[in-house]
C-alpha atoms as a PDB file:
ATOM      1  CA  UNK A   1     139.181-205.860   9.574  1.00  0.00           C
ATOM      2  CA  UNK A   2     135.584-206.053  11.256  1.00  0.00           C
ATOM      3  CA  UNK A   3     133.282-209.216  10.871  1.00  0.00           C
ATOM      4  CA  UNK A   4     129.976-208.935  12.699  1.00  0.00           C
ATOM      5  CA  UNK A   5     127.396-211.775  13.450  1.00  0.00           C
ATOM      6  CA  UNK A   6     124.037-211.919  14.652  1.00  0.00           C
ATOM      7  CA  UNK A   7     121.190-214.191  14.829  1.00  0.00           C
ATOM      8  CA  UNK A   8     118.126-213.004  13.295  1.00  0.00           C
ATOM      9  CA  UNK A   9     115.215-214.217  15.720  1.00  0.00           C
ATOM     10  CA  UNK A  10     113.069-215.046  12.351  1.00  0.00           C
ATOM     11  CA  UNK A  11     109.832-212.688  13.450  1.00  0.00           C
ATOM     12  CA  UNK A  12     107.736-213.068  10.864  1.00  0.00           C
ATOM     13  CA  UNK A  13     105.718-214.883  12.136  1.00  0.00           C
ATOM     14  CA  UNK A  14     105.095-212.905  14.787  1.00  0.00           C
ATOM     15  CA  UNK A  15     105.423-209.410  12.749  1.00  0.00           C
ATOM     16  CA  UNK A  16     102.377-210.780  10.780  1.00  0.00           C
ATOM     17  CA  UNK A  17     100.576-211.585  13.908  1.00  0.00           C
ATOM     18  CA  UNK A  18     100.935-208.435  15.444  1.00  0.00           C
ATOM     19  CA  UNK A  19      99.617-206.839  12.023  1.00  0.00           C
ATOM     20  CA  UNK A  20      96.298-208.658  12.744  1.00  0.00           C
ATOM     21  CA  UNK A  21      96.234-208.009  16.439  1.00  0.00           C
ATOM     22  CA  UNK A  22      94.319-205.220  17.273  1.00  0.00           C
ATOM     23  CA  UNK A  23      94.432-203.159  20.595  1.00  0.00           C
ATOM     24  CA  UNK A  24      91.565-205.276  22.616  1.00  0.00           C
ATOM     25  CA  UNK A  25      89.476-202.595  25.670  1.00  0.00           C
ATOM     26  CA  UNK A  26      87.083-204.412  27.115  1.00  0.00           C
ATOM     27  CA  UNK A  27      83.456-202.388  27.997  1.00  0.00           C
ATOM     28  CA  UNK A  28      83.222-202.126  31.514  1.00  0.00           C
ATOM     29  CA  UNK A  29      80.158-200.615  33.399  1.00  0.00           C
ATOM     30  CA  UNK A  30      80.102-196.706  34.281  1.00  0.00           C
ATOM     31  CA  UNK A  31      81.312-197.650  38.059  1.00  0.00           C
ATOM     32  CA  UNK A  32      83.604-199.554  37.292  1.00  0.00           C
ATOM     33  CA  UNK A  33      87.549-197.712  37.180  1.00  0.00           C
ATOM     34  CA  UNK A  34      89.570-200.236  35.535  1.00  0.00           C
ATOM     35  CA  UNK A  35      92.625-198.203  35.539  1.00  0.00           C
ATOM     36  CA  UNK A  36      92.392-197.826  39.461  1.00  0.00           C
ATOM     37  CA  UNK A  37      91.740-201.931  40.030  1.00  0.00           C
ATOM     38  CA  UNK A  38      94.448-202.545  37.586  1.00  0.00           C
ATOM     39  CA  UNK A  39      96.700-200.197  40.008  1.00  0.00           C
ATOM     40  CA  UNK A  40      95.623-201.686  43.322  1.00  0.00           C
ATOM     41  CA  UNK A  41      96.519-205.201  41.757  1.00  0.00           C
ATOM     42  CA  UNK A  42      99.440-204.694  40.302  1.00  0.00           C
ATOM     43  CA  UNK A  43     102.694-203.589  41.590  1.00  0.00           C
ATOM     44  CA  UNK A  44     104.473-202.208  38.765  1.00  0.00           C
ATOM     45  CA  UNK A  45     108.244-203.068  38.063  1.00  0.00           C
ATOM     46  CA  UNK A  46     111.293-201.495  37.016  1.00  0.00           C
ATOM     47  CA  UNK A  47     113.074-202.183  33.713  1.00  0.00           C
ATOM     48  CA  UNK A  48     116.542-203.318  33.266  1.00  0.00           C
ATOM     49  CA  UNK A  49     118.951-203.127  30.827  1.00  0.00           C
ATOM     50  CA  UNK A  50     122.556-204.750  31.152  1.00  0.00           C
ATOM     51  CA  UNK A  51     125.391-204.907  28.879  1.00  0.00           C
ATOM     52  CA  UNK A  52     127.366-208.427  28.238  1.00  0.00           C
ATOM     53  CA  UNK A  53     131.009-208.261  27.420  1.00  0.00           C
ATOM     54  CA  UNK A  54     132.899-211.666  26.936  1.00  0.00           C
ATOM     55  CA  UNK A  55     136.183-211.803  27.336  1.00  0.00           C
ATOM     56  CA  UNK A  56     138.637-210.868  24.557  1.00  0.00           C
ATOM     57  CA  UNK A  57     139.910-213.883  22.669  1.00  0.00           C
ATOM     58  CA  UNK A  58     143.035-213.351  20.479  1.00  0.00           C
ATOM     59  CA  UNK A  59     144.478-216.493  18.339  1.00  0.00           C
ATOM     60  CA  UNK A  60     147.688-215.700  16.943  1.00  0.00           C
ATOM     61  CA  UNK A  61     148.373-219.343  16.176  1.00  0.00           C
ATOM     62  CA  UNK A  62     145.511-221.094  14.404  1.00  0.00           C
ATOM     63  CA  UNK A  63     144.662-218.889  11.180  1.00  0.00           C
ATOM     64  CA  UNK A  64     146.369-218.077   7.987  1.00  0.00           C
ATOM     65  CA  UNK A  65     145.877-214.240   6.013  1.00  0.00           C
ATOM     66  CA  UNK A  66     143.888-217.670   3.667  1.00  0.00           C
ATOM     67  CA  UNK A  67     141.712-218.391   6.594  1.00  0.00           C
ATOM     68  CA  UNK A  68     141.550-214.901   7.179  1.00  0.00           C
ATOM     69  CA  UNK A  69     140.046-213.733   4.192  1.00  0.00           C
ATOM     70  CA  UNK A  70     137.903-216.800   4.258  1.00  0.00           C
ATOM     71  CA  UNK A  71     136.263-215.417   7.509  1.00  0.00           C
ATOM     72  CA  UNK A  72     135.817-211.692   5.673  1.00  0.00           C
ATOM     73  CA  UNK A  73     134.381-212.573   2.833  1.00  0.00           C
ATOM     74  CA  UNK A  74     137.043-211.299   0.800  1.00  0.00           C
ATOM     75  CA  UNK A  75     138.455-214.620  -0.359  1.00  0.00           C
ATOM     76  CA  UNK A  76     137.722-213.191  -3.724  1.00  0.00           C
ATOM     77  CA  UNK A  77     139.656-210.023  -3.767  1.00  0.00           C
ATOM     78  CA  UNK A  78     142.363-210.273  -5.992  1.00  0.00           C
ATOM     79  CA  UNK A  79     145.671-209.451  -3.746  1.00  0.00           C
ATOM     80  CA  UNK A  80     143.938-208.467  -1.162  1.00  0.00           C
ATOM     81  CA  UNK A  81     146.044-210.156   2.250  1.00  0.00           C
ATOM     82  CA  UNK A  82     144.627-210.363   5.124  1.00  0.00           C
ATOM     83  CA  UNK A  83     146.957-209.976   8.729  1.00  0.00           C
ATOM     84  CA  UNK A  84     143.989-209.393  11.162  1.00  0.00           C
ATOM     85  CA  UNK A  85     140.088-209.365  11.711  1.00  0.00           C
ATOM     86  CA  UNK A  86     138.088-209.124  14.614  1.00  0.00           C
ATOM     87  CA  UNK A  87     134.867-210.805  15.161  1.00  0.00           C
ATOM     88  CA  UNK A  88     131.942-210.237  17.475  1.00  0.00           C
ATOM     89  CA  UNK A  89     128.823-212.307  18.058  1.00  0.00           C
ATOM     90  CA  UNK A  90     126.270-209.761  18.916  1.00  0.00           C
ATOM     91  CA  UNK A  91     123.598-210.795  21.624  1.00  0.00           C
ATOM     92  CA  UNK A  92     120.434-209.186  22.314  1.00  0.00           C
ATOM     93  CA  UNK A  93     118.801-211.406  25.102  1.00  0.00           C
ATOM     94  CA  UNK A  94     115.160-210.045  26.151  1.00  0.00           C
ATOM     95  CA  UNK A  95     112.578-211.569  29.399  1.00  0.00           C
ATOM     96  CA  UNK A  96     109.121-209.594  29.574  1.00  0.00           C
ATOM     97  CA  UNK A  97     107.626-209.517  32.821  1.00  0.00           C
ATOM     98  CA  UNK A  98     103.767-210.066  32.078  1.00  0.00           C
ATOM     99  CA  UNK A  99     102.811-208.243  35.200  1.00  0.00           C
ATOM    100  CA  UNK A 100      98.883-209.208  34.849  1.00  0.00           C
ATOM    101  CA  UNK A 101      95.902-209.838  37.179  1.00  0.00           C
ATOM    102  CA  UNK A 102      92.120-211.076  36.499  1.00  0.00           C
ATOM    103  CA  UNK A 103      89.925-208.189  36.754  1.00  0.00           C
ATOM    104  CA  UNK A 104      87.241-208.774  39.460  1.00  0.00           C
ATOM    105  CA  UNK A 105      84.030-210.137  38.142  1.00  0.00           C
ATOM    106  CA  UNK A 106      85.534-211.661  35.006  1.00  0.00           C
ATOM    107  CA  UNK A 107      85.945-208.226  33.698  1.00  0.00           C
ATOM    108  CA  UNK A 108      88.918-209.617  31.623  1.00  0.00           C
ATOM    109  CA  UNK A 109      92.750-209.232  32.412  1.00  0.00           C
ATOM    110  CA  UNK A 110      95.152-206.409  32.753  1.00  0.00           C
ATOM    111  CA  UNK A 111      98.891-206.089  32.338  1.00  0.00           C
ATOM    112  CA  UNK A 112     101.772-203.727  33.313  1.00  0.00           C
ATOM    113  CA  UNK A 113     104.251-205.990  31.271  1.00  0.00           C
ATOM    114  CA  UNK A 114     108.035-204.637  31.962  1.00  0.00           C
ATOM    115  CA  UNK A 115     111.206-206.427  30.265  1.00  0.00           C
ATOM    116  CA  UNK A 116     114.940-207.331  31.206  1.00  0.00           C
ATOM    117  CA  UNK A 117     117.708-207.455  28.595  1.00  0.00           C
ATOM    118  CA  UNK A 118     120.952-207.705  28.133  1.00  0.00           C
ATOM    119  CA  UNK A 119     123.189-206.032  25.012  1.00  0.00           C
ATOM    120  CA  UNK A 120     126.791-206.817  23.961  1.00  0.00           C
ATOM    121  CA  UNK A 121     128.381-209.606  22.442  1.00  0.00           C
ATOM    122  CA  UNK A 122     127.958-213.949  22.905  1.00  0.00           C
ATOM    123  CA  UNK A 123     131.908-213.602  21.716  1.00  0.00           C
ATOM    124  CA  UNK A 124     134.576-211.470  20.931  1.00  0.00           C
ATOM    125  CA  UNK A 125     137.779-212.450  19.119  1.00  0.00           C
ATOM    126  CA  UNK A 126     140.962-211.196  17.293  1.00  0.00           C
ATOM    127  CA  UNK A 127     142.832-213.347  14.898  1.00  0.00           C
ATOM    128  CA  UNK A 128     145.988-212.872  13.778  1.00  0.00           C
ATOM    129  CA  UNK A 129     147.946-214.207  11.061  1.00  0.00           C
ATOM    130  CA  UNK A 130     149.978-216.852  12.376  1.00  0.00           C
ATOM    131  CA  UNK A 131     152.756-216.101   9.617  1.00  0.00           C
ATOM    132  CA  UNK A 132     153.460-212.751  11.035  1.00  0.00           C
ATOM    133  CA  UNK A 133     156.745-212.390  13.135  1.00  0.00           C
ATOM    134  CA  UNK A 134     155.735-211.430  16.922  1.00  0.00           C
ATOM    135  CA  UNK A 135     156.497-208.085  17.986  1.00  0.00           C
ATOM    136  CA  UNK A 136     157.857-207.304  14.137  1.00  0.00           C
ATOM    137  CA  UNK A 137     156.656-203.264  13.023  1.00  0.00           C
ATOM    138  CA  UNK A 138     153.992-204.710  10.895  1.00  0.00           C
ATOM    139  CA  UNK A 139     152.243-207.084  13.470  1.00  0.00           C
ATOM    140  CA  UNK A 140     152.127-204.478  15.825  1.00  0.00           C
ATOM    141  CA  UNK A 141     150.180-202.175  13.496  1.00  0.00           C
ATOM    142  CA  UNK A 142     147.500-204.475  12.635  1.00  0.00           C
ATOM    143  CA  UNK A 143     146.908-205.716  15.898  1.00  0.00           C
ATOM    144  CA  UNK A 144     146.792-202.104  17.029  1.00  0.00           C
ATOM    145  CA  UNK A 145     144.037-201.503  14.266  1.00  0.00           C
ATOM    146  CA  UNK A 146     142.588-205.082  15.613  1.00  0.00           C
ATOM    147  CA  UNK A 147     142.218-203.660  18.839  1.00  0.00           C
ATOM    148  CA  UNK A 148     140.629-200.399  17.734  1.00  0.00           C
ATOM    149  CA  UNK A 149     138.168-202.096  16.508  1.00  0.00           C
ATOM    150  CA  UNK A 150     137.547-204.010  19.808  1.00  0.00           C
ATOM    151  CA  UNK A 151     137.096-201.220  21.411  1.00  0.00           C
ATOM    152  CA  UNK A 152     134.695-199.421  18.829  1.00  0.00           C
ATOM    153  CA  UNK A 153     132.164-202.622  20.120  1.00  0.00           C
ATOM    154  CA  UNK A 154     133.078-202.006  23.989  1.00  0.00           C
ATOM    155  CA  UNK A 155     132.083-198.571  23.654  1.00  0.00           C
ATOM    156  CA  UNK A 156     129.105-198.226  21.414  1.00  0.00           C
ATOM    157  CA  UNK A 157     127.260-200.724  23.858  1.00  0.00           C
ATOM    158  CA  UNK A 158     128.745-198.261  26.752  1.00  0.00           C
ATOM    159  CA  UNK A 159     127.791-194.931  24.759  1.00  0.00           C
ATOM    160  CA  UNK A 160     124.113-196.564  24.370  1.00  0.00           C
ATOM    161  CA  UNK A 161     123.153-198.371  27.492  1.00  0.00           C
ATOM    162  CA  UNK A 162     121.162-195.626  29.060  1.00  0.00           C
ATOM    163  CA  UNK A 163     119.564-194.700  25.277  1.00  0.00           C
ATOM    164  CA  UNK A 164     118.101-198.482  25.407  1.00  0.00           C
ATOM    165  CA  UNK A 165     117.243-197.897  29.138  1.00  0.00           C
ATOM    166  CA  UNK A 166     114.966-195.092  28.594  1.00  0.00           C
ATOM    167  CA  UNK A 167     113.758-196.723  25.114  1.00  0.00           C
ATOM    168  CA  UNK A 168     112.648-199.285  27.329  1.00  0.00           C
ATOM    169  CA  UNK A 169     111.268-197.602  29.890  1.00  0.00           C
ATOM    170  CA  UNK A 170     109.336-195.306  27.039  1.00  0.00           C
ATOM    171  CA  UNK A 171     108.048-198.383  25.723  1.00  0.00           C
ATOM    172  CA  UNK A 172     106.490-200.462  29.003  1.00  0.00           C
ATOM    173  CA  UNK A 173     106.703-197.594  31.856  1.00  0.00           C
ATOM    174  CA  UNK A 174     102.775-197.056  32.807  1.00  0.00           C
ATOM    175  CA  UNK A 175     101.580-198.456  29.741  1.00  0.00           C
ATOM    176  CA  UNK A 176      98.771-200.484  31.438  1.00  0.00           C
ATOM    177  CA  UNK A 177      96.702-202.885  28.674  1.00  0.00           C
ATOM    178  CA  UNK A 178      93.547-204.645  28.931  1.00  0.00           C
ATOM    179  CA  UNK A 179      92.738-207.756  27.284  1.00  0.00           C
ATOM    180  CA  UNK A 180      89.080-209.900  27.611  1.00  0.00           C
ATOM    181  CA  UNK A 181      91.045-213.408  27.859  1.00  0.00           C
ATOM    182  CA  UNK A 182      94.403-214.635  29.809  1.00  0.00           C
ATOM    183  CA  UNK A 183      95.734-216.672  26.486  1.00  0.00           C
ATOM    184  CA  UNK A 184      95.503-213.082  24.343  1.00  0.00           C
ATOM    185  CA  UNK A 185      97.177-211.365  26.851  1.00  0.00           C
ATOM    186  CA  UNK A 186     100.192-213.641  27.384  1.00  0.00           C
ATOM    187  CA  UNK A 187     100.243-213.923  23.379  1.00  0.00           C
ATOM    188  CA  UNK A 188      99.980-209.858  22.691  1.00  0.00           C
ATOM    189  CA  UNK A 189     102.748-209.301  25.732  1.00  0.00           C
ATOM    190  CA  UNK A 190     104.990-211.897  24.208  1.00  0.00           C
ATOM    191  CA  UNK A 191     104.844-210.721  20.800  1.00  0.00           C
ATOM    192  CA  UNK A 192     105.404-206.681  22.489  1.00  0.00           C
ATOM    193  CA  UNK A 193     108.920-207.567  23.826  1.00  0.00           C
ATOM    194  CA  UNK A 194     109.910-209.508  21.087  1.00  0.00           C
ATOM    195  CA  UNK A 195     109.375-207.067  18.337  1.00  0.00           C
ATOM    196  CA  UNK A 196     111.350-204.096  20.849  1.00  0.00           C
ATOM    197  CA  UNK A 197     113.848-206.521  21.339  1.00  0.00           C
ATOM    198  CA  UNK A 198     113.860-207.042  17.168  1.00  0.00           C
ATOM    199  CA  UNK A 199     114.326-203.603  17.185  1.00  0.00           C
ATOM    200  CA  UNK A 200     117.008-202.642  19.677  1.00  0.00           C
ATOM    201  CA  UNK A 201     119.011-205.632  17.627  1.00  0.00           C
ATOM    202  CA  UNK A 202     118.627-203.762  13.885  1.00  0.00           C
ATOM    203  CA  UNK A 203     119.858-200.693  15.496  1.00  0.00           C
ATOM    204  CA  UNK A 204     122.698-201.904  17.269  1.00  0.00           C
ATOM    205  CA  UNK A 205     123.972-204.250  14.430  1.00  0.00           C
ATOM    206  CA  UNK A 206     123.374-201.503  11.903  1.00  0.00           C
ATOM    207  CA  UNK A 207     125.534-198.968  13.887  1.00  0.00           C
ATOM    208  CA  UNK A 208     128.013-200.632  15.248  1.00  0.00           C
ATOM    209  CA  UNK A 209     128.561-201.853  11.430  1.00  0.00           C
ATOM    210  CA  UNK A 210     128.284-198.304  10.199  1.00  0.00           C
ATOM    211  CA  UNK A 211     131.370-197.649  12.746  1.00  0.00           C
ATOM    212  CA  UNK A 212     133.190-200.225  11.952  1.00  0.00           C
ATOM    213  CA  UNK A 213     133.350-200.005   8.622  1.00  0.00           C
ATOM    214  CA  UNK A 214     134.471-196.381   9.162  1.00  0.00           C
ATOM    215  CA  UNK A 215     137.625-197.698  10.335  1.00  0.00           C
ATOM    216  CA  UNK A 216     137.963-199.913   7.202  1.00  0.00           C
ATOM    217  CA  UNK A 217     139.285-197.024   4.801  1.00  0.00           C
ATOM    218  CA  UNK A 218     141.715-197.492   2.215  1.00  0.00           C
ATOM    219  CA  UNK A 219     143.191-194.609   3.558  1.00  0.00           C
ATOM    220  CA  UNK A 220     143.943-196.716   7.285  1.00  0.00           C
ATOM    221  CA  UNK A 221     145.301-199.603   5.134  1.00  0.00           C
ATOM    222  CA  UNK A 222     147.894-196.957   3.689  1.00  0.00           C
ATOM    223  CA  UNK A 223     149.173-195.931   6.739  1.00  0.00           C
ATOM    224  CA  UNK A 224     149.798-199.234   8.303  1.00  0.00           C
ATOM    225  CA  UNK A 225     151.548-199.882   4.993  1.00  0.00           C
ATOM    226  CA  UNK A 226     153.975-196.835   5.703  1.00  0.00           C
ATOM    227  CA  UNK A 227     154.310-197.534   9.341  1.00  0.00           C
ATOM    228  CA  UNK A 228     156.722-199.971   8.492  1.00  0.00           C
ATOM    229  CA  UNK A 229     159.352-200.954   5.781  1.00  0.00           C
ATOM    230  CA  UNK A 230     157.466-204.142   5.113  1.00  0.00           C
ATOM    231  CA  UNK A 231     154.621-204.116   2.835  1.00  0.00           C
ATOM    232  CA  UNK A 232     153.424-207.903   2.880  1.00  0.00           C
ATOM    233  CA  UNK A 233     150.070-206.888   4.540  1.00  0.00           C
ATOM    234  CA  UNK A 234     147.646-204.467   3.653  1.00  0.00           C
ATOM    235  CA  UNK A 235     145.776-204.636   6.822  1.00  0.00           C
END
């Protein structure tokens, strides 16, 4: 059993902001190359992407298949028990580097923002029915599935570090922006990292779900049932 949480940011207020913000150039005389100042003042830098994986907690001594079903959401379910779940805390963490400089002759400001982030989890946990004997056929099998689904989390963020590395460095690599006042740039770069940060977040919560849930088949519940002579659990 899977149970994913996340902390939605709340955007909308910025979302709606960045509806109304439109792309700002500034007119600059004929001799003047503001791409080529921007350049000479501003050394650009890298982005980077890290993943964070916590340490695997596993409480076999605290929770109940009641608790358990509690923490599902399938308190509900009519004979439905509950031996396992694991839980994850997903984390998206995001710093954009403004990278600006005032434009000589109060031309305005430009910016070669970049942005550091980290992906994975605050917390990952198994719990385990404390009822169930240790090392008994059926325990086994559902912390076997438990684990399974620990490592579905460990390896999505693996499988998908480098696909958010070049996302990022799509987004902000050479993109160089011009603005006519410091406060709109800081406000317009701000806004820029939070909304691809926003975005790397739906996409990892919706597909790690989408594989979890995979594993969640009536079908796997059947076969831990036959793996052993005791049929107490369904999962």
């Amino acid at each position: 059993m899977n149970n994913l949480l996340e902390r939605p940011l709340g955007l909308l207020r910025v979302l709606i902001f960045l509806q109304i913000l439109v792309y700002v150039s500034l007119s600059f005389a004929e001799d003047f190359d503001a791409e080529a100042a921007c350049s000479r003042l501003i050394v650009s830098q890298p982005n980077k992407v890290s993943s964070a994986i916590p340490e695997l907690l596993v409480d076999e001594s605290t929770t109940t298949t009641e608790d358990l079903a509690v923490m599902s959401g399938l308190y509900n379910d009519i004979g439905r028990s509950i031996g396992g779940i694991t839980s994850a805390q997903a984390l998206v963490e995001s710093e954009v580097i403004s990278n600006m400089a005032l434009l000589p002759n109060q031309r305005g400001v430009c910016a070669k923002p970049a942005i550091n982030m980290r992906v994975g989890y605050q917390s990952l946990s198994v719990f385990m029915d404390r009822e169930l004997v240790r090392s008994s056929c059926i325990y086994n099998a559902i912390f076997a599935h438990e684990m399974h689904h620990v490592a579905i989390y460990k390896d999505y963020v693996s499988e998908h570090l480098a696909q958010i590395q070049q996302s990022a460095d799509d987004k902000f690599n050479g993109k160089v922006y011009f603005f006519p006042t410091l406060f709109q740039a800081k406000q317009y770069i701000e806004i820029l990292g939070q909304v691809f940060a926003q975005h790397v977040r739906d996409k990892f919560t919706r597909e790690v779900n989408a594989r979890q849930a995979a594993l969640d088949t009536q079908a796997e519940y059947s076969r831990i049932q036959l793996e052993c002579t005791s049929t107490g659990y369904v999962h």
